[in-house]
PDB file of N, CA and C in Angstrom:
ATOM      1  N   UNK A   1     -26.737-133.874 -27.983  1.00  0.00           N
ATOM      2  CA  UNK A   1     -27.548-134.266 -29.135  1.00  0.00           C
ATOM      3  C   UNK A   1     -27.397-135.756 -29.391  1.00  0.00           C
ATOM      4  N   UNK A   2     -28.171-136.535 -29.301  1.00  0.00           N
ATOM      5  CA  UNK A   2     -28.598-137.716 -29.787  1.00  0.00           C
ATOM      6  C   UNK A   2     -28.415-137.912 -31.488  1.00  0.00           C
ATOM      7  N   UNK A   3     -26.967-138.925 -31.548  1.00  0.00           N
ATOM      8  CA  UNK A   3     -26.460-138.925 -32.918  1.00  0.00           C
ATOM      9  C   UNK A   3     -26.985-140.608 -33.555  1.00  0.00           C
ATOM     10  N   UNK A   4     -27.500-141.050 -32.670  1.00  0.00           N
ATOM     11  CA  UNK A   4     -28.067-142.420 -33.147  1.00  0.00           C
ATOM     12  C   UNK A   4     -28.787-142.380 -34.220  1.00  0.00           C
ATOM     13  N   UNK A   5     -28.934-143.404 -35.434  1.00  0.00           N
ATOM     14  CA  UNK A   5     -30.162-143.459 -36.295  1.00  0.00           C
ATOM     15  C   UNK A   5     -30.912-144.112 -36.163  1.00  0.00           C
ATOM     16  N   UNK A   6     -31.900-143.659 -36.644  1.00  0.00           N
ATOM     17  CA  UNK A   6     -34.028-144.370 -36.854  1.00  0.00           C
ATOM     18  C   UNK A   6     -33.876-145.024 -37.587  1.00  0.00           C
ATOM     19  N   UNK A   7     -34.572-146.341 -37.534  1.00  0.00           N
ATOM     20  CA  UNK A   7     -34.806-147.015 -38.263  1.00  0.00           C
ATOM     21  C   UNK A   7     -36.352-147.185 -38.472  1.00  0.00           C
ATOM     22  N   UNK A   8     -37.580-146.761 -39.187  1.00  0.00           N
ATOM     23  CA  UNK A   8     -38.840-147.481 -39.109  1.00  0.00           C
ATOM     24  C   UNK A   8     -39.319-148.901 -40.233  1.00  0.00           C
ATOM     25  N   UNK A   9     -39.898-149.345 -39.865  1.00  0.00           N
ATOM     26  CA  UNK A   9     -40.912-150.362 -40.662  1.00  0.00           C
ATOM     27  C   UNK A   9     -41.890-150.487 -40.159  1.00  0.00           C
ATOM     28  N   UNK A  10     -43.009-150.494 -40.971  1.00  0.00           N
ATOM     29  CA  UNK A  10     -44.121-150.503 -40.679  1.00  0.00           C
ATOM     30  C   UNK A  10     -45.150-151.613 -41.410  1.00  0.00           C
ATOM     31  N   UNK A  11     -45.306-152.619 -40.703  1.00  0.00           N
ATOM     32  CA  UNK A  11     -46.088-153.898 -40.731  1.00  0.00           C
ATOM     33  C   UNK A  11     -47.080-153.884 -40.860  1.00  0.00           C
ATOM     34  N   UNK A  12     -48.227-155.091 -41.321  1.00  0.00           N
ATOM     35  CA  UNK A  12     -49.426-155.032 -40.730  1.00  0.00           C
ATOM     36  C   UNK A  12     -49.597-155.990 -39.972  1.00  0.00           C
ATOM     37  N   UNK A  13     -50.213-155.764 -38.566  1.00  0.00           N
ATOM     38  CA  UNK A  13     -50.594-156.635 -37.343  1.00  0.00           C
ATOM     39  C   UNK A  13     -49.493-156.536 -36.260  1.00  0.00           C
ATOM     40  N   UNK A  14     -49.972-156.595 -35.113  1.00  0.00           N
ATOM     41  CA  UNK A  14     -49.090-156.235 -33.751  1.00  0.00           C
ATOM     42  C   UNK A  14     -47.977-157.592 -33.500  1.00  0.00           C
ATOM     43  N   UNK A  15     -48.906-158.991 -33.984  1.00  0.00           N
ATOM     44  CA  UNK A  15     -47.859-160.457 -34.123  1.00  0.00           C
ATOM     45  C   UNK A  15     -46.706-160.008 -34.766  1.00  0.00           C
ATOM     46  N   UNK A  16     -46.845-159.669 -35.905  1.00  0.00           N
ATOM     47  CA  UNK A  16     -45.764-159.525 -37.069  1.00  0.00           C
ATOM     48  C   UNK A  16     -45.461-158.243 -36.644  1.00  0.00           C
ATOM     49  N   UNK A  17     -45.572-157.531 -36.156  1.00  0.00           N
ATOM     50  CA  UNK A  17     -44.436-156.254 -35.509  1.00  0.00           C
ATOM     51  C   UNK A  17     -43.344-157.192 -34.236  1.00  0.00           C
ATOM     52  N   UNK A  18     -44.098-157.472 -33.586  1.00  0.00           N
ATOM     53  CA  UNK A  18     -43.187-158.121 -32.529  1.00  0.00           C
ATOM     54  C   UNK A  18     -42.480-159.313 -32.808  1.00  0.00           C
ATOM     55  N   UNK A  19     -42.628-160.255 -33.469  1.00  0.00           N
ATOM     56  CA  UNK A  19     -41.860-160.901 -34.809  1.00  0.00           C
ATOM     57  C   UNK A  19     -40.981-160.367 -35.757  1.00  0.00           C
ATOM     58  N   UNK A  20     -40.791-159.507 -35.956  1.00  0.00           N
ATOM     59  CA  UNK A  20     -40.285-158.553 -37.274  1.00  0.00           C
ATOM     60  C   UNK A  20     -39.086-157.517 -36.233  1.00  0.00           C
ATOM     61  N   UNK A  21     -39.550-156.836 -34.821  1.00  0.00           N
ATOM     62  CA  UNK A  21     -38.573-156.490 -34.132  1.00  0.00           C
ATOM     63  C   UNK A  21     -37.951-157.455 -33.227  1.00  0.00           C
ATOM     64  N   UNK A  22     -38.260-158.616 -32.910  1.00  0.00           N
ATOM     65  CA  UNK A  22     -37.420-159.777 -32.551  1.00  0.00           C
ATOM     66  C   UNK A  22     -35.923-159.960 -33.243  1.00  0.00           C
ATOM     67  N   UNK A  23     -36.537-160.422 -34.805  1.00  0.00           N
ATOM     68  CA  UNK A  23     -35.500-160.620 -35.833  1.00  0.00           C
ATOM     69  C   UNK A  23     -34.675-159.391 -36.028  1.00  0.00           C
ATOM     70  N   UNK A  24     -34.715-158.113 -35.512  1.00  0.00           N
ATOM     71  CA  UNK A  24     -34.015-156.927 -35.892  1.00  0.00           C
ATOM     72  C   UNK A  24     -33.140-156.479 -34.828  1.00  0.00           C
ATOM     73  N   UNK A  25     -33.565-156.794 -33.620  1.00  0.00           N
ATOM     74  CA  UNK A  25     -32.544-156.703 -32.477  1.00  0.00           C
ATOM     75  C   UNK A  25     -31.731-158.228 -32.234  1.00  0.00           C
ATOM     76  N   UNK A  26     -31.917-158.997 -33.091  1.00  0.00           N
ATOM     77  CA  UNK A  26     -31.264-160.147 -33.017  1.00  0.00           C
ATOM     78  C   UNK A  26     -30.143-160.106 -33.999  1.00  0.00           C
ATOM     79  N   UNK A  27     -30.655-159.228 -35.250  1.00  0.00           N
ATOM     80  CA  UNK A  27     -29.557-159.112 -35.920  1.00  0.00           C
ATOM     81  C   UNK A  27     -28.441-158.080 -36.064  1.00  0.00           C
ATOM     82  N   UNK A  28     -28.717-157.194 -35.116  1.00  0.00           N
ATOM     83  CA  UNK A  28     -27.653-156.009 -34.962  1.00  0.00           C
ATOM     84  C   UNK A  28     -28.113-155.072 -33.057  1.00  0.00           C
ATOM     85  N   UNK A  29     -26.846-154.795 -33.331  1.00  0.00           N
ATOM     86  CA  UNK A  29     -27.062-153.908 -31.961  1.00  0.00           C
ATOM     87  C   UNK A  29     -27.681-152.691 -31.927  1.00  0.00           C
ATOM     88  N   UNK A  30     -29.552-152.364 -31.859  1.00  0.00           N
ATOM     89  CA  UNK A  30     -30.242-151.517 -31.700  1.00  0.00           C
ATOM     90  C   UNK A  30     -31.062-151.710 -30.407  1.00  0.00           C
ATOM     91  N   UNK A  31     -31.585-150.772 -30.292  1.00  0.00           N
ATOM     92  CA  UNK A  31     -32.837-150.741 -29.137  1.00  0.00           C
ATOM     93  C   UNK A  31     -34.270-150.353 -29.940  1.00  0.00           C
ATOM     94  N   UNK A  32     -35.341-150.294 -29.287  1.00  0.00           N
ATOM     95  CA  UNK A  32     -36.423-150.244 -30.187  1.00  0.00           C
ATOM     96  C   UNK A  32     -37.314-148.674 -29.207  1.00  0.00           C
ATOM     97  N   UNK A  33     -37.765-148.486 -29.728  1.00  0.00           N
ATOM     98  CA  UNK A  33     -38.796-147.048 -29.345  1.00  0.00           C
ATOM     99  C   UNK A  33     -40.272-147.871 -29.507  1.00  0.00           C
ATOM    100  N   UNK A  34     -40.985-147.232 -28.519  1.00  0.00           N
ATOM    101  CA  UNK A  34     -41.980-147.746 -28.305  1.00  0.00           C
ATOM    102  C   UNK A  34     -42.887-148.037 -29.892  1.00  0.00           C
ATOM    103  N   UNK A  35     -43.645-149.146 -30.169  1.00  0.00           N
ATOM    104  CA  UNK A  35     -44.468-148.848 -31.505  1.00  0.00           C
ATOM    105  C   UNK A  35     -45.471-148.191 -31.564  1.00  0.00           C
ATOM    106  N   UNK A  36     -45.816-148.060 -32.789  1.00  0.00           N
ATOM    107  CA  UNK A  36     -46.888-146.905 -32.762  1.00  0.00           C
ATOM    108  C   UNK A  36     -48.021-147.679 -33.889  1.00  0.00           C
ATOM    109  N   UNK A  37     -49.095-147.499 -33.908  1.00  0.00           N
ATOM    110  CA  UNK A  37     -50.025-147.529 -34.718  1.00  0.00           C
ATOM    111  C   UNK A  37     -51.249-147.003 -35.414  1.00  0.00           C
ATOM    112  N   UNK A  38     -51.461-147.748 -36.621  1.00  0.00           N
ATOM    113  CA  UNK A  38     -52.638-146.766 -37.089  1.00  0.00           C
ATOM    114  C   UNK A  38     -53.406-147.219 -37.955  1.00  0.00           C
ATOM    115  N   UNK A  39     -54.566-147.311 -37.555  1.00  0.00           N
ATOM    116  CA  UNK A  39     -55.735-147.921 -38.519  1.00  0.00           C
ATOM    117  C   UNK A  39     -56.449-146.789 -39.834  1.00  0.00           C
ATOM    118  N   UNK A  40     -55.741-147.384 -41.082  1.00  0.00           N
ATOM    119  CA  UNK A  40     -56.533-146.565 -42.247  1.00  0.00           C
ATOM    120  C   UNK A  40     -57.645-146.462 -42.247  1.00  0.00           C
ATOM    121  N   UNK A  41     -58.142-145.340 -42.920  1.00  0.00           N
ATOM    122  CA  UNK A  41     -59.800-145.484 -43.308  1.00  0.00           C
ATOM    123  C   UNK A  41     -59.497-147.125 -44.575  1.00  0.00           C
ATOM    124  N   UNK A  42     -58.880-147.104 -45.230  1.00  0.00           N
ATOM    125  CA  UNK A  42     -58.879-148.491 -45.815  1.00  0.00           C
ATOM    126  C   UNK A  42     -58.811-150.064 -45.005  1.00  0.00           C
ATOM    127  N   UNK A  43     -58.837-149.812 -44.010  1.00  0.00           N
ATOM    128  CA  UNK A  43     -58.143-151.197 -43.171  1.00  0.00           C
ATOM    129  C   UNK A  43     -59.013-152.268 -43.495  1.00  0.00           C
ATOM    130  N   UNK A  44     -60.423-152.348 -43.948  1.00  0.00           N
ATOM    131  CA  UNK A  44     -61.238-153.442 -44.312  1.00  0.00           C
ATOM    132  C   UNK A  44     -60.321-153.823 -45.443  1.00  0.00           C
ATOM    133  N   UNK A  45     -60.077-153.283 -46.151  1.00  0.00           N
ATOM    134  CA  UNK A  45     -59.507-153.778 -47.537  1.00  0.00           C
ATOM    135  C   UNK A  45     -57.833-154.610 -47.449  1.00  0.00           C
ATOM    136  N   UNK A  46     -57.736-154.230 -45.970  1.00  0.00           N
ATOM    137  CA  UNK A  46     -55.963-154.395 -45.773  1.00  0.00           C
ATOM    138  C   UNK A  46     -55.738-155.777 -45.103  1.00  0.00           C
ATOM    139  N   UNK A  47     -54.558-156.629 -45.561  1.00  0.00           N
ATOM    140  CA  UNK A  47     -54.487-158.269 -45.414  1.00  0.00           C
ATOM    141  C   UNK A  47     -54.551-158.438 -43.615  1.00  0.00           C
ATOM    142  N   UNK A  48     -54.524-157.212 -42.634  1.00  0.00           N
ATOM    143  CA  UNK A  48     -54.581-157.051 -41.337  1.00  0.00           C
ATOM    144  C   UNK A  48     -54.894-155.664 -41.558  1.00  0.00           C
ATOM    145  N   UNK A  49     -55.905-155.081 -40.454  1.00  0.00           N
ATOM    146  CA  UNK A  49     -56.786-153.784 -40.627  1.00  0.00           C
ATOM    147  C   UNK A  49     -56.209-153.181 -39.541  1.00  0.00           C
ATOM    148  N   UNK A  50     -54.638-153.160 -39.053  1.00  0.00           N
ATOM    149  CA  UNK A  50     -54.003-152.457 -38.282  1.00  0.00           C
ATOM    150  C   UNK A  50     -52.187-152.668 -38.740  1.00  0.00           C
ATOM    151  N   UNK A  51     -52.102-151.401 -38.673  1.00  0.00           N
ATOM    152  CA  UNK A  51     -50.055-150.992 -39.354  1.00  0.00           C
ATOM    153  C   UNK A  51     -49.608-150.531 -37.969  1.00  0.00           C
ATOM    154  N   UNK A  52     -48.557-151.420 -37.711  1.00  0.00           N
ATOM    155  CA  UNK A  52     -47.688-150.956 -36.834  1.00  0.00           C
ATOM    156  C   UNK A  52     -46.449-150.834 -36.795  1.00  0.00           C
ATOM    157  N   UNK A  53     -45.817-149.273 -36.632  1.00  0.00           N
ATOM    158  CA  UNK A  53     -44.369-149.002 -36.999  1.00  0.00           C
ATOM    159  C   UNK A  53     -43.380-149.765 -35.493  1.00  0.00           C
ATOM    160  N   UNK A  54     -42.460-149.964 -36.206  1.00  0.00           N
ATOM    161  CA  UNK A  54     -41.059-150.374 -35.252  1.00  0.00           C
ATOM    162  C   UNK A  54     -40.504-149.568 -35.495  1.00  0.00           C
ATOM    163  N   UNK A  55     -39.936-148.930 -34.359  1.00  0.00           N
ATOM    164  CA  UNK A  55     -38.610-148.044 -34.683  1.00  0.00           C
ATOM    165  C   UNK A  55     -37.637-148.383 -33.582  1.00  0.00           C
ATOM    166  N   UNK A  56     -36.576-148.723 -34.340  1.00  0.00           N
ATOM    167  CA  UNK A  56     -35.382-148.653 -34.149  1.00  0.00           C
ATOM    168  C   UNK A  56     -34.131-148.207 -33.665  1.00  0.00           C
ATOM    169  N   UNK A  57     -33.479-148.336 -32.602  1.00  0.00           N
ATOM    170  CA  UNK A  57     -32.130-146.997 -32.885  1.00  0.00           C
ATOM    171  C   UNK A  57     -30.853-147.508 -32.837  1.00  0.00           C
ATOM    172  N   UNK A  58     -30.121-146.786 -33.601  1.00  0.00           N
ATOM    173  CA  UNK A  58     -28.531-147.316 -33.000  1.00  0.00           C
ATOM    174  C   UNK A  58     -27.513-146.664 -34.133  1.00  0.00           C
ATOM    175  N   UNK A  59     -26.609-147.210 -34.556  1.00  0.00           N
ATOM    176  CA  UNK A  59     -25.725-147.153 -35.443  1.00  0.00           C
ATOM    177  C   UNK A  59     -26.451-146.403 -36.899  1.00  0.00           C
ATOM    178  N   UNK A  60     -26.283-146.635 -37.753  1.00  0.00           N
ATOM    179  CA  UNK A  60     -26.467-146.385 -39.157  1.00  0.00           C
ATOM    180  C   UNK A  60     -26.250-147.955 -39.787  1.00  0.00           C
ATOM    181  N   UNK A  61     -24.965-148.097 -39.595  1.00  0.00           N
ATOM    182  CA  UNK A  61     -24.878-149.729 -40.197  1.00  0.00           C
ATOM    183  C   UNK A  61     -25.879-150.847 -39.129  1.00  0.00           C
ATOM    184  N   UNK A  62     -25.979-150.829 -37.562  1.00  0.00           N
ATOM    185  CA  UNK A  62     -26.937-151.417 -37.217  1.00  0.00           C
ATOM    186  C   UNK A  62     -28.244-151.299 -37.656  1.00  0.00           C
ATOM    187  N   UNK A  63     -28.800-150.347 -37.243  1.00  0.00           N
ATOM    188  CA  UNK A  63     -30.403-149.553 -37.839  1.00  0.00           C
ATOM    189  C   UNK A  63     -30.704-150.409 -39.013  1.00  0.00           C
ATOM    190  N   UNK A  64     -29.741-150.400 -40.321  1.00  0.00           N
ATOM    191  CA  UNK A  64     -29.860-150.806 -41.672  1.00  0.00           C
ATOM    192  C   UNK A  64     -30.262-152.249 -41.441  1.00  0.00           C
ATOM    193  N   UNK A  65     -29.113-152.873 -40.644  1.00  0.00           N
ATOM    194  CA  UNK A  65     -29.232-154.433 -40.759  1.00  0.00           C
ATOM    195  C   UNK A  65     -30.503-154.840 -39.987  1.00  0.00           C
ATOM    196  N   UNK A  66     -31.122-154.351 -39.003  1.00  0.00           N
ATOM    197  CA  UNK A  66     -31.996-154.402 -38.356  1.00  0.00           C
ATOM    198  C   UNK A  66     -32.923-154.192 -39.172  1.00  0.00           C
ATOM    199  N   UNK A  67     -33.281-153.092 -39.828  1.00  0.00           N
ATOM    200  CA  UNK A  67     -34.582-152.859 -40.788  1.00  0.00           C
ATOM    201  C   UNK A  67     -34.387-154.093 -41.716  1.00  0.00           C
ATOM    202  N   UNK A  68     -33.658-154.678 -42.351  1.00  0.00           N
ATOM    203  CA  UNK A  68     -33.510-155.450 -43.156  1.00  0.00           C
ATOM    204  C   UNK A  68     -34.048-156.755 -42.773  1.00  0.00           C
ATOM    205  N   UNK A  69     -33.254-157.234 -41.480  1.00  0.00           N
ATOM    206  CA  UNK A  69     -33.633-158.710 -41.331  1.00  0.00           C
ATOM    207  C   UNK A  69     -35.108-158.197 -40.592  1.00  0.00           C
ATOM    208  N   UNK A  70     -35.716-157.483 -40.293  1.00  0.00           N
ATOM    209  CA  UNK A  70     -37.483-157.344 -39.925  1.00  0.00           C
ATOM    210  C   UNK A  70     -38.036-157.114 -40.852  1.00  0.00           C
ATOM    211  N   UNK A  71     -37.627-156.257 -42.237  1.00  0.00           N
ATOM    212  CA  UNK A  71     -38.463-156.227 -43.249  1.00  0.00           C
ATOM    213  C   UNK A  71     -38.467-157.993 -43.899  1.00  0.00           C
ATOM    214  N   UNK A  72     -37.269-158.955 -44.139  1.00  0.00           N
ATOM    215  CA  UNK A  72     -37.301-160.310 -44.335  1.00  0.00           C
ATOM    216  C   UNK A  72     -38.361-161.017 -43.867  1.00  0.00           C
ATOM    217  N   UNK A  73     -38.196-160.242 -42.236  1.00  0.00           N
ATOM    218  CA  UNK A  73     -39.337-161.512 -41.946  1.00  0.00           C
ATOM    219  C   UNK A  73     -40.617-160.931 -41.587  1.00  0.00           C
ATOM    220  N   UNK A  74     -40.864-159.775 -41.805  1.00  0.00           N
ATOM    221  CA  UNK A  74     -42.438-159.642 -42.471  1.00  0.00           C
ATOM    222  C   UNK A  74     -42.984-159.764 -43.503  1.00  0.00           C
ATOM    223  N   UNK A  75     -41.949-159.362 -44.555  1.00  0.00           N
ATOM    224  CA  UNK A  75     -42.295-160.435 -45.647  1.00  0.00           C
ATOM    225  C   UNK A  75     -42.963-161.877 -45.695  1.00  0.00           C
ATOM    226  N   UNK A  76     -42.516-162.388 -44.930  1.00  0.00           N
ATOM    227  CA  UNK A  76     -42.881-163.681 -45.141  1.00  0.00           C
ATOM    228  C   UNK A  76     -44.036-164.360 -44.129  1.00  0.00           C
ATOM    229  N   UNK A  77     -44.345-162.727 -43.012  1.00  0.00           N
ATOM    230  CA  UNK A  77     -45.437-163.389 -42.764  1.00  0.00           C
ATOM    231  C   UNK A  77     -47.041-162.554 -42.836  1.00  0.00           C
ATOM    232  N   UNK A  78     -46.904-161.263 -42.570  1.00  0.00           N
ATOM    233  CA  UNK A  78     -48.149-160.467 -43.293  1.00  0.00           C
ATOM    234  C   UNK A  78     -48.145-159.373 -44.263  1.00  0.00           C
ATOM    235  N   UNK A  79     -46.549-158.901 -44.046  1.00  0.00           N
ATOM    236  CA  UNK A  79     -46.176-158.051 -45.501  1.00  0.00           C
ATOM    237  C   UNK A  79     -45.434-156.214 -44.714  1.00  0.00           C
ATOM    238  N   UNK A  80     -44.796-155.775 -45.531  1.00  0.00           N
ATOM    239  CA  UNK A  80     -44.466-154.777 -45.186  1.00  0.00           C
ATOM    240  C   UNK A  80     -44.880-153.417 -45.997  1.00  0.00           C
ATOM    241  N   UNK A  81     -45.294-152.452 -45.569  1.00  0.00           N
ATOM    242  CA  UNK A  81     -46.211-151.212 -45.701  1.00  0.00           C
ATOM    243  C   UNK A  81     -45.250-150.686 -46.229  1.00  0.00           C
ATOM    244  N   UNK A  82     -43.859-150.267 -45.536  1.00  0.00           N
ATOM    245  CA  UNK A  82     -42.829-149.293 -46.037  1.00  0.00           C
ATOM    246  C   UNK A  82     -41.819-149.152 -45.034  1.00  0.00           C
ATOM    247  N   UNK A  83     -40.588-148.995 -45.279  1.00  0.00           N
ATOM    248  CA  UNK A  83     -39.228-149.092 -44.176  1.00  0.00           C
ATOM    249  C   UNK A  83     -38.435-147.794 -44.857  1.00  0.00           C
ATOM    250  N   UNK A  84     -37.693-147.475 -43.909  1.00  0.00           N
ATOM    251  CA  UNK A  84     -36.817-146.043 -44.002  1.00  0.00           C
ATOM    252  C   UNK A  84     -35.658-145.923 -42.965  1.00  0.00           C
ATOM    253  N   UNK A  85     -34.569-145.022 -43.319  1.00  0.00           N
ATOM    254  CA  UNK A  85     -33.885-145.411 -42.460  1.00  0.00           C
ATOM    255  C   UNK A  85     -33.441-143.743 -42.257  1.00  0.00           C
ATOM    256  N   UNK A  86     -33.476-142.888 -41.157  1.00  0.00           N
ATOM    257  CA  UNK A  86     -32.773-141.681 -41.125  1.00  0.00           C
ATOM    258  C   UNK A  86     -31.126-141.514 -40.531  1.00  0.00           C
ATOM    259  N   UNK A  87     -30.199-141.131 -41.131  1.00  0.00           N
ATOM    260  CA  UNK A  87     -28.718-141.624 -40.517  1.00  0.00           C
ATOM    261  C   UNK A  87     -28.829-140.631 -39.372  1.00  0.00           C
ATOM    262  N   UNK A  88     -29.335-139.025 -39.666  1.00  0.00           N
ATOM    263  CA  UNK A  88     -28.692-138.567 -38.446  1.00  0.00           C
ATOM    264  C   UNK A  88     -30.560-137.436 -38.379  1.00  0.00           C
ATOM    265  N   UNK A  89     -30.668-138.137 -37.062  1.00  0.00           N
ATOM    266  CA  UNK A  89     -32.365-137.680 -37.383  1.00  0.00           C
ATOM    267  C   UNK A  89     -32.500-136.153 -36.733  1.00  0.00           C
ATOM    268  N   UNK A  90     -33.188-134.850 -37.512  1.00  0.00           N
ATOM    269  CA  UNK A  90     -33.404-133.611 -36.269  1.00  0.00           C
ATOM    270  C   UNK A  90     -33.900-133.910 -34.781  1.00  0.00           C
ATOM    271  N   UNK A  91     -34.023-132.792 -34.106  1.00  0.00           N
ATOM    272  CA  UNK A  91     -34.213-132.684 -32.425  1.00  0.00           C
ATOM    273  C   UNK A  91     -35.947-133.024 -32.791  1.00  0.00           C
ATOM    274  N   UNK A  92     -36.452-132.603 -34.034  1.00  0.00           N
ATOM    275  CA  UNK A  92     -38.147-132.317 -34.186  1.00  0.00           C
ATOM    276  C   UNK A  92     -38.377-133.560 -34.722  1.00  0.00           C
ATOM    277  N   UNK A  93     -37.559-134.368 -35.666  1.00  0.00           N
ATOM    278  CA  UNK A  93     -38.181-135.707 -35.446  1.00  0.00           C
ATOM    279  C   UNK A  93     -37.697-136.536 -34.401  1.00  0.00           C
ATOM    280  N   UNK A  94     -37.110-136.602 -33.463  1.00  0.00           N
ATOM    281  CA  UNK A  94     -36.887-136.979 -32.107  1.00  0.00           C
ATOM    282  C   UNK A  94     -37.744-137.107 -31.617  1.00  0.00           C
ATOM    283  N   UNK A  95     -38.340-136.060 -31.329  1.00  0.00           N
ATOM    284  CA  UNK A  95     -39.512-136.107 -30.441  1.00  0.00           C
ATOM    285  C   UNK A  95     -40.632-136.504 -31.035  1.00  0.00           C
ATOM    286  N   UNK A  96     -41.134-136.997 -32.119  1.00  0.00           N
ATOM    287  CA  UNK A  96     -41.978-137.637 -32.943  1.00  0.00           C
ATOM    288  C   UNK A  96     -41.849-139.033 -32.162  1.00  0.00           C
ATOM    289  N   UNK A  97     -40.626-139.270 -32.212  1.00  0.00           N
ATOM    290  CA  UNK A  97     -40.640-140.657 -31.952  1.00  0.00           C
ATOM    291  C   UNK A  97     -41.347-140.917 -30.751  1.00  0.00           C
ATOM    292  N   UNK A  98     -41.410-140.014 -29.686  1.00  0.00           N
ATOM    293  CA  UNK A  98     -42.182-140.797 -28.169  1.00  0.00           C
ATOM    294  C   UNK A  98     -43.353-141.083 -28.695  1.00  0.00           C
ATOM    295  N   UNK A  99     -44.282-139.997 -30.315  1.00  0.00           N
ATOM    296  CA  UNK A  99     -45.519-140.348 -30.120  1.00  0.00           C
ATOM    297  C   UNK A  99     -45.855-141.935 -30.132  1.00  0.00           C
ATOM    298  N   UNK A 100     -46.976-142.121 -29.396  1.00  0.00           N
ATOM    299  CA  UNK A 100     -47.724-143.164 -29.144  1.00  0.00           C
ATOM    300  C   UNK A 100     -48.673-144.121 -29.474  1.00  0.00           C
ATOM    301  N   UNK A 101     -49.528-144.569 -30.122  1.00  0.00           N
ATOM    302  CA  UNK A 101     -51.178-144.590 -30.197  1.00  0.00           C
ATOM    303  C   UNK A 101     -51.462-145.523 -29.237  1.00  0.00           C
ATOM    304  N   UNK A 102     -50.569-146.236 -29.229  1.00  0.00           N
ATOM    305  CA  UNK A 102     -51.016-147.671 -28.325  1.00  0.00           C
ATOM    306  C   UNK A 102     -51.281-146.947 -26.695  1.00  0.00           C
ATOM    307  N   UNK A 103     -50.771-145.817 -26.490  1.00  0.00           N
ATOM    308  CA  UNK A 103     -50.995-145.250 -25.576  1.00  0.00           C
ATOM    309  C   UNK A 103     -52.521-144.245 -25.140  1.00  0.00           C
ATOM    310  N   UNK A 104     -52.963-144.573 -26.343  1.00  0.00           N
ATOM    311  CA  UNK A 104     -54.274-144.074 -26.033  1.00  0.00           C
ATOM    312  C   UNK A 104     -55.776-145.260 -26.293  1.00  0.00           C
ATOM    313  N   UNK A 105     -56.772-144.721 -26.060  1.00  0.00           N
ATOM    314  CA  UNK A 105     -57.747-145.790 -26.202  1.00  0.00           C
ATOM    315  C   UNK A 105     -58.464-145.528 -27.463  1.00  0.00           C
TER     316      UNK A 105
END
């Protein structure tokens, strides 16, 4: 069983995801799971008309510091949707995590 924790945040724009997980594996020892995305029926209205989650893995105290310094610096450059952190995640959200979108057209 996979005892690592999730970390997500979820950005708007693919720049500021990959900016935002830069700063999060820089600041603690995690690895990242592929991102995922998703365009609201609101996205005209949204400061970027695409949210893309980072997720995270590692520690509990890494995960944290990681969500932290990526939520910092999306802050400051298109904004953050919502961040969460699971310490010890089920086998059923595990497998959530491979899902994809970027993997489809």
């Amino acid at each position: 069983m996979d005892e690592r924790a999730v970390g997500m945040l979820e950005v708007y724009g693919l720049v500021c995801a990959f900016i935002a997980a830069d700063a999060g594996c820089k600041a603690a020892n995690v690895t990242l799971e592929p991102f995922d995305k998703n365009k609201p029926a609101n996205a005209d209205s949204l400061p970027v008309p695409l949210l893309v989650t980072i997720k995270f893995r590692g520690s509990v105290e890494d995960v944290t510091a990681a969500v932290e310094a990526g939520r910092q610096t999306a802050e400051a450059l298109t904004g953050v949707v919502v961040s969460h952190v699971i310490p010890r995640p089920t086998q059923d959200t595990l497998k959530m995590l491979g899902i994809c979108a970027f993997d489809k057209d």
